[in-house]
Protein backbone atom coordinates (compact mmCIF):
# COMPACT_ATOMS: atom_id res chain seq x y z
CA UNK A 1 0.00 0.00 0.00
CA UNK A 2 1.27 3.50 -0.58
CA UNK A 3 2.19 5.92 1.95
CA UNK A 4 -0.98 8.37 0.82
CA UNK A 5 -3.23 5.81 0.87
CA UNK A 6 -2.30 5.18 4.51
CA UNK A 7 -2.41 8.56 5.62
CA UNK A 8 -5.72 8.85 3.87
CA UNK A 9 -7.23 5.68 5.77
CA UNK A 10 -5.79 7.18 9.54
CA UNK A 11 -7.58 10.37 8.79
CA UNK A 12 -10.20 9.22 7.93
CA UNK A 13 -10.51 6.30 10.65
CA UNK A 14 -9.71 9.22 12.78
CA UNK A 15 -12.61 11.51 11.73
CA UNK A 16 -14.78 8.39 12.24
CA UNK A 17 -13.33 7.59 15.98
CA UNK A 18 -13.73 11.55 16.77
CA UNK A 19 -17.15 11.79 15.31
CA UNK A 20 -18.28 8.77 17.32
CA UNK A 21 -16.99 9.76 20.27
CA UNK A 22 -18.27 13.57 19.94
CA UNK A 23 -21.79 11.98 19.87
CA UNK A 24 -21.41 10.00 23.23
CA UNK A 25 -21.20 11.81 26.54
CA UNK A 26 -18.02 11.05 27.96
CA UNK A 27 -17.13 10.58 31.88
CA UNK A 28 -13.59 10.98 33.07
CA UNK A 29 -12.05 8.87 35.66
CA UNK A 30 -8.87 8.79 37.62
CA UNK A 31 -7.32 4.76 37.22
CA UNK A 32 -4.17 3.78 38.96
CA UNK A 33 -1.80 1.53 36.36
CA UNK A 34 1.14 -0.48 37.15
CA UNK A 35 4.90 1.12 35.57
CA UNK A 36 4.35 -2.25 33.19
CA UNK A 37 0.96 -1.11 32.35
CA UNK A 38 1.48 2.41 31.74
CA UNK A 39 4.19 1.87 29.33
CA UNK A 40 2.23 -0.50 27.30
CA UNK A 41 -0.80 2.13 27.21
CA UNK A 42 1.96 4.61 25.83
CA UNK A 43 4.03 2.22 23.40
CA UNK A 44 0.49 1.08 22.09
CA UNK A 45 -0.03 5.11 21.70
CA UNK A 46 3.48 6.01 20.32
CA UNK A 47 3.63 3.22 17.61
CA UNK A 48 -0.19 4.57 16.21
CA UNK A 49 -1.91 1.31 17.12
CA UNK A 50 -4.13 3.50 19.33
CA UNK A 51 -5.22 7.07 18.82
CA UNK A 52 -4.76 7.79 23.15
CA UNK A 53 -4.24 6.11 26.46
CA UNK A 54 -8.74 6.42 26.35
CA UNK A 55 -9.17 4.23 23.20
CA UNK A 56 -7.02 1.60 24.74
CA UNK A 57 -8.62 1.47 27.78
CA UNK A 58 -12.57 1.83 26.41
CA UNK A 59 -11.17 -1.71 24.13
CA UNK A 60 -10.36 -3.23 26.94
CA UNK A 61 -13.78 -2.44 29.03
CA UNK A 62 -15.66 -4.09 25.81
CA UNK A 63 -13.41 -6.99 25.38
CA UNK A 64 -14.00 -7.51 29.31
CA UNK A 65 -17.69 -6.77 29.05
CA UNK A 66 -18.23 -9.60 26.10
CA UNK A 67 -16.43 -11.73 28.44
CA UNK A 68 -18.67 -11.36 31.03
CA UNK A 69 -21.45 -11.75 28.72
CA UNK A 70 -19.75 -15.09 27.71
CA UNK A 71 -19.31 -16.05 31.25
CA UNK A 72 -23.33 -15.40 32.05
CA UNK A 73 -23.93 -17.40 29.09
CA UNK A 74 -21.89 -20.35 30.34
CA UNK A 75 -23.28 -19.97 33.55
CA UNK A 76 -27.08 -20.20 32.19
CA UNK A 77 -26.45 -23.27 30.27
CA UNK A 78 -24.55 -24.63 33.15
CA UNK A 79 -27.93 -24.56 35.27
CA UNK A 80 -30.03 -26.01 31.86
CA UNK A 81 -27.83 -28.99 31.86
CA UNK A 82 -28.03 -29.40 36.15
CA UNK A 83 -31.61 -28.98 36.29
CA UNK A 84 -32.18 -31.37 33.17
CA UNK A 85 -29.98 -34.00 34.78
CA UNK A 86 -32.40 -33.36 37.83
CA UNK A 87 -35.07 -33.69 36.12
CA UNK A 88 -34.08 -36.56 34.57
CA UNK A 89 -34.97 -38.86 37.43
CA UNK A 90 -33.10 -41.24 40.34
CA UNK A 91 -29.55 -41.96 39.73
CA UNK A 92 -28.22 -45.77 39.12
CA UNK A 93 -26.14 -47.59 40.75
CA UNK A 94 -23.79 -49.61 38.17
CA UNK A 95 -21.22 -52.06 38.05
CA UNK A 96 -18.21 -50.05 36.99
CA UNK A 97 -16.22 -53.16 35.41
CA UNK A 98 -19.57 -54.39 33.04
CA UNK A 99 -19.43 -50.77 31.82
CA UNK A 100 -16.69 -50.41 30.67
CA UNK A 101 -16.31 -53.97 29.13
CA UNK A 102 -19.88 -52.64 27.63
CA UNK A 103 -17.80 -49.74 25.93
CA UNK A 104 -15.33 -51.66 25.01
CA UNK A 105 -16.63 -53.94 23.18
CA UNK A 106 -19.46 -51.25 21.79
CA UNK A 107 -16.60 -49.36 20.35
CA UNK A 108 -14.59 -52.70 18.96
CA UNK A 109 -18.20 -53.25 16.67
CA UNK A 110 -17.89 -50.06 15.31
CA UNK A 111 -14.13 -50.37 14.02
């Protein structure tokens, strides 16, 4: 890709990004970062991955809120499969050793 064409796309991802963020009310807050972590947050800044220290940190609040959506998710079909196996009736006792010679030789029919 050429050099314009670069510069071109930056702008105008960066017109985008201000526009969008010109249309949300914004709330600053005070966060307290490890030397490790601040230096990432500015390295992430200084090599143009990131447009500021706020764009870095907003991407990490979203990747950590769709992991908590994941995680309530998990959590939901966690209960589905406990109360189904409730539901399901009286446990069995069984014979460990005929079970497994039962899978054994299930899985030896089917090659």
């Amino acid at each position: 890709m050429s050099e314009p064409y670069l510069t071109n796309l930056v702008r105008l991802c960066e017109a985008r990004y201000k526009g969008a963020m010109k249309s949300q009310a914004m709330r600053t807050l005070t966060i307290s970062l490890t030397p490790k972590q601040a230096a990432r947050l500015r390295d992430a800044v200084e090599s143009g991955d990131y447009a500021s220290n706020s764009e870095i940190v907003r991407e990490a609040l979203r990747l950590w809120e769709r992991r908590e959506e994941l995680r309530v998710l998990e959590l939901a079909q966690l209960k589905q499969a406990y109360d189904e196996g409730m539901a399901s009736g009286e446990g069995k006792d069984i014979d460990r050793s005929a079970f497994l010679r039962a899978l054994k030789a299930e899985r030896s029919e089917r090659g």
